[in-house]
N, C-alpha and C. Protein backbone atom coordinates (compact mmCIF):
# COMPACT_ATOMS: atom_id res chain seq x y z
N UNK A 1 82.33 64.17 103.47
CA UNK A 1 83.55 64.42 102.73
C UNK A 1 84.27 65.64 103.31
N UNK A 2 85.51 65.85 103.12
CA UNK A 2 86.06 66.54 103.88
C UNK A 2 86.20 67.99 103.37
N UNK A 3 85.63 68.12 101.89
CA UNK A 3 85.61 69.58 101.64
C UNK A 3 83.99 69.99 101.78
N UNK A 4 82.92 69.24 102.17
CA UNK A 4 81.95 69.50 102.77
C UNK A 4 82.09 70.27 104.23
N UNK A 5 82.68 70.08 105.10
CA UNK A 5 83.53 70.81 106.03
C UNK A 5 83.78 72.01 106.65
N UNK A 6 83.36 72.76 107.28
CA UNK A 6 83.73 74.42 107.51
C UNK A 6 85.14 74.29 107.79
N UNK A 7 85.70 75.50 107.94
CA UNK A 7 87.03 75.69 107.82
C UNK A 7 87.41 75.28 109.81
N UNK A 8 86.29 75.34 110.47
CA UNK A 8 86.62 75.00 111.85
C UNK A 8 86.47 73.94 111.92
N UNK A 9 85.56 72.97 111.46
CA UNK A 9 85.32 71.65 111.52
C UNK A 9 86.41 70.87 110.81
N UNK A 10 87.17 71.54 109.75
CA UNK A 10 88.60 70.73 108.98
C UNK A 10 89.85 71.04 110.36
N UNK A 11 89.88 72.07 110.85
CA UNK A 11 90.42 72.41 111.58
C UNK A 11 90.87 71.33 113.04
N UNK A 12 88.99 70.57 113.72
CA UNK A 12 88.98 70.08 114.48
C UNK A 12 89.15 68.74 113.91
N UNK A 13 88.96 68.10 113.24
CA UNK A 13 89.54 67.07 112.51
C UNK A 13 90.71 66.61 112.63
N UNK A 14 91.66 67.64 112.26
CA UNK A 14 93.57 67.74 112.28
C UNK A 14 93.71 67.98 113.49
N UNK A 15 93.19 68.31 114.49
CA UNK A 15 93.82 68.25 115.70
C UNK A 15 93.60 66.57 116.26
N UNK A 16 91.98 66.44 116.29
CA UNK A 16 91.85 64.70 115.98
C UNK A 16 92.60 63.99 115.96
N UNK A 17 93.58 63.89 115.11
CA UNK A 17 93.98 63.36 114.37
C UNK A 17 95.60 63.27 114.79
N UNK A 18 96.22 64.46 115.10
CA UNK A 18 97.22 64.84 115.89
C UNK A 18 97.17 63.91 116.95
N UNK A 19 95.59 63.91 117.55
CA UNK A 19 95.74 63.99 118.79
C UNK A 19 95.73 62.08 119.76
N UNK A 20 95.13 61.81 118.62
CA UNK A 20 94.95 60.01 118.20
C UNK A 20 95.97 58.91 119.07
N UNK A 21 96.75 59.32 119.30
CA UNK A 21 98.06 58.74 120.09
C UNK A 21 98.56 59.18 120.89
N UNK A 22 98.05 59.94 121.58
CA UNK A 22 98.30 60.73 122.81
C UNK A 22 99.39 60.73 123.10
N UNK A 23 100.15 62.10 122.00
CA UNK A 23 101.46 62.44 122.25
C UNK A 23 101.17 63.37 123.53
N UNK A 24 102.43 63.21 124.04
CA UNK A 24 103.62 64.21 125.11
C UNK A 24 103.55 65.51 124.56
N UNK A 25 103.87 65.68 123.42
CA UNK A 25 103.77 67.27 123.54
C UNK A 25 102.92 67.44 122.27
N UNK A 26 102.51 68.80 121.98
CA UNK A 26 101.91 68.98 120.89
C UNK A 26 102.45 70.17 120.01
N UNK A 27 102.53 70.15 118.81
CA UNK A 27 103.05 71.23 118.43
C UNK A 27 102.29 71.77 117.52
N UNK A 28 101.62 72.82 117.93
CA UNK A 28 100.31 73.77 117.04
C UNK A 28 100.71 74.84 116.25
N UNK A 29 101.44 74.56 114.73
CA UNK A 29 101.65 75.99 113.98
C UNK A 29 100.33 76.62 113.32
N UNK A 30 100.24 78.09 114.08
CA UNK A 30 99.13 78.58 113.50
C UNK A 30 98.05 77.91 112.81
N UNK A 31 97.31 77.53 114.51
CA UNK A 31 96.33 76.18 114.03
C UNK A 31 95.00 77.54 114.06
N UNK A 32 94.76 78.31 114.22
CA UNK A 32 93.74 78.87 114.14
C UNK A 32 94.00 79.91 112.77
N UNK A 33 95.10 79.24 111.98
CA UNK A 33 94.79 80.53 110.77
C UNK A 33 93.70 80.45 109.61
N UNK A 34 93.46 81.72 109.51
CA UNK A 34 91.71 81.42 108.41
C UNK A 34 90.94 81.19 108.96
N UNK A 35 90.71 81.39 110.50
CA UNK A 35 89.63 80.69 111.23
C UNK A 35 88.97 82.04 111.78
N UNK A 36 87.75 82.55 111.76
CA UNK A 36 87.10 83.90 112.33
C UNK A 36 86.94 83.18 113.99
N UNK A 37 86.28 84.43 114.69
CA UNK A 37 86.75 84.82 115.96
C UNK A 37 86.29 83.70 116.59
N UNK A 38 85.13 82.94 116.15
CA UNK A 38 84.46 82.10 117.10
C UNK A 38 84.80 80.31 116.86
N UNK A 39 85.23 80.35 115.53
CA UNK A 39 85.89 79.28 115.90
C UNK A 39 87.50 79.00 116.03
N UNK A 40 88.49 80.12 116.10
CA UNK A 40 89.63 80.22 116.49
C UNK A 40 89.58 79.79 118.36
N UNK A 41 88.04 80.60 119.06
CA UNK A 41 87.78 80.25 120.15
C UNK A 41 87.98 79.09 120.31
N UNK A 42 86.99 78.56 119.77
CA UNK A 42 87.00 76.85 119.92
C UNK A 42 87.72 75.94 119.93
N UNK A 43 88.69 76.44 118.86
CA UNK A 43 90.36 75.59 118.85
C UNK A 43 91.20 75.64 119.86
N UNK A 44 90.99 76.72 120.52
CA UNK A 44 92.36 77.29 121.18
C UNK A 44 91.84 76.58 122.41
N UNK A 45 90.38 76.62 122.40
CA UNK A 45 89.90 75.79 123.78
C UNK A 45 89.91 74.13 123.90
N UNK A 46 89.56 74.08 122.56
CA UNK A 46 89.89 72.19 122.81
C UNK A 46 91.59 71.68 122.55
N UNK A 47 92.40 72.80 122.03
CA UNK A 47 93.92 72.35 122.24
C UNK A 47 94.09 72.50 123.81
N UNK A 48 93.76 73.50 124.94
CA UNK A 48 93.93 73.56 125.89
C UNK A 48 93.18 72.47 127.14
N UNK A 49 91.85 71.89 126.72
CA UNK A 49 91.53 70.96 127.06
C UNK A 49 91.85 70.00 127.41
N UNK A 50 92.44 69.46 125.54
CA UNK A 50 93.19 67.81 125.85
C UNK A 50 94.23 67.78 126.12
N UNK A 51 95.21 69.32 126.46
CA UNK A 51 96.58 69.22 126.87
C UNK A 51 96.44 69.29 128.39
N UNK A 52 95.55 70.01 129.07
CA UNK A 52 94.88 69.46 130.56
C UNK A 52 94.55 67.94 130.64
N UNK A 53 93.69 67.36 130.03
CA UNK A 53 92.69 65.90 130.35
C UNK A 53 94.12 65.00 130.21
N UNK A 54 95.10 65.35 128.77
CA UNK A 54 95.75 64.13 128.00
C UNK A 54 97.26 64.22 129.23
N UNK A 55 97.48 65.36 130.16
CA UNK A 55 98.68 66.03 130.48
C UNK A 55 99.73 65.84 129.65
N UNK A 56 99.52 66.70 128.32
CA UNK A 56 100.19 66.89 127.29
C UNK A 56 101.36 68.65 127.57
N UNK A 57 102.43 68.52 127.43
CA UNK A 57 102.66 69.86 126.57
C UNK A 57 101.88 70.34 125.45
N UNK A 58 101.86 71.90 125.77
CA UNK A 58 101.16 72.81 124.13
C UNK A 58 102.43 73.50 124.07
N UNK A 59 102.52 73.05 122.62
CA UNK A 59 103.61 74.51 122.40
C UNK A 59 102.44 75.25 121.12
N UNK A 60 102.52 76.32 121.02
CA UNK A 60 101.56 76.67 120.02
C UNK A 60 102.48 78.47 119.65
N UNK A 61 102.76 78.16 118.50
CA UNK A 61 103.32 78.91 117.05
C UNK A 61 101.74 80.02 117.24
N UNK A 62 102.08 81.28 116.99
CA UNK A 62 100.83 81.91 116.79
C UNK A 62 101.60 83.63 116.72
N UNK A 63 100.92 84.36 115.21
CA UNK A 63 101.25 85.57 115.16
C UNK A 63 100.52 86.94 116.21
N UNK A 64 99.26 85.72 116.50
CA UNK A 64 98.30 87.02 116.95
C UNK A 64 98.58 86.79 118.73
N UNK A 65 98.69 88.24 118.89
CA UNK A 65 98.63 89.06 120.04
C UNK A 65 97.53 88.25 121.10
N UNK A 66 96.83 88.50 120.79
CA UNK A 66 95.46 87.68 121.54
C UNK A 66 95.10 86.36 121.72
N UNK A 67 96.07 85.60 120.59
CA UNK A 67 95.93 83.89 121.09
C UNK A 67 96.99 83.88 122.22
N UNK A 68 97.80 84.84 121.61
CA UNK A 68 99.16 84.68 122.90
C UNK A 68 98.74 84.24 123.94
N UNK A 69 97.89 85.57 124.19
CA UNK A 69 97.64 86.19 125.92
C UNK A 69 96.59 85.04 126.29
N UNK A 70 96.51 84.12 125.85
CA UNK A 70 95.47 82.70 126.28
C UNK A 70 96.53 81.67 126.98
N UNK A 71 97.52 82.04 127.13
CA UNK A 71 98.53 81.27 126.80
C UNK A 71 98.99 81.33 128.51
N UNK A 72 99.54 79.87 128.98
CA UNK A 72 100.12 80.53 130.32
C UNK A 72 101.13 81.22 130.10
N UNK A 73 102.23 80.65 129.15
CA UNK A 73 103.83 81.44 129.50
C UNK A 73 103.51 81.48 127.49
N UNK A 74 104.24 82.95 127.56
CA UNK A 74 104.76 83.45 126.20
C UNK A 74 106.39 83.49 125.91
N UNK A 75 106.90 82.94 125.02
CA UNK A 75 108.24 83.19 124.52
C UNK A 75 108.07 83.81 122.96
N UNK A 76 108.54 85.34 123.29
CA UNK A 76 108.17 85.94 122.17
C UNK A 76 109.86 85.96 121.98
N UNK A 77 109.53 85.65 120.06
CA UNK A 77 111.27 85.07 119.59
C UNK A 77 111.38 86.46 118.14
N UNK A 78 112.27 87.01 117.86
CA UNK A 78 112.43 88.26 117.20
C UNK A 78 113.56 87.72 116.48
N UNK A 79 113.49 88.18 114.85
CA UNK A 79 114.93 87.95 114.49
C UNK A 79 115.60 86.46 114.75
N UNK A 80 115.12 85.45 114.83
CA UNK A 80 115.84 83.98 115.94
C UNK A 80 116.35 84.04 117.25
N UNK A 81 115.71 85.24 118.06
CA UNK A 81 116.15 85.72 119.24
C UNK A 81 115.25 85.48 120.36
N UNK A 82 115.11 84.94 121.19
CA UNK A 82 114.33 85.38 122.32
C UNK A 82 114.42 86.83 122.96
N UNK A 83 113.11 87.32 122.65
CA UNK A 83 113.69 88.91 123.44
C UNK A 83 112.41 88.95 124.65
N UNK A 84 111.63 88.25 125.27
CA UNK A 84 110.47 88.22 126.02
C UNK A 84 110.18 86.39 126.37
N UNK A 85 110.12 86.22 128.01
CA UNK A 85 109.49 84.94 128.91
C UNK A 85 108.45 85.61 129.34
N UNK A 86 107.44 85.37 129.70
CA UNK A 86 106.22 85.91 130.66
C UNK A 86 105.73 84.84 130.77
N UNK A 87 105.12 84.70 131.99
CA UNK A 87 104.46 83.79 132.23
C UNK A 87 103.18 84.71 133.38
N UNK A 88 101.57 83.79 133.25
CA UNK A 88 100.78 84.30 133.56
C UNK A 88 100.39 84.29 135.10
């Protein structure tokens, strides 16, 4: 049952599930929120996985500093502004 579940295992589920039809792009809003350090890991690694294996776009929504920097290219948006491109 699905509230039997850890909060990473509900987590990997919905990406599952997302991922079922092997869309073109993916769009991840703060898919690691509520998730502690080790399974935020895990997410961020199997979204980057099947967007390698599936050759999917990731776009991935994220407040924290440190999922960023996992990231090849960052568009940090301020106010509805782009004020930062980087790419890695």
């Amino acid at each position: 049952m699905p509230s039997q579940l850890s909060g990473g295992q509900q987590q990997r589920v919905s990406i599952g599930r997302a991922l079922i039809n092997k869309p073109s792009i993916v769009l991840a809003d703060e898919p690691t929120g509520n998730l502690d350090s080790k399974n935020t890991r895990e997410v961020i690694d199997l979204l980057k996985f099947t967007a390698k294996k599936l050759h999917q776009t990731l776009i991935l929504i994220t407040h924290d500093p440190a999922i960023a920097a996992m990231a090849e290219r960052v568009i940090t948006i301020e106010d509805g502004q782009i004020i930062a491109d980087t790419k890695s």
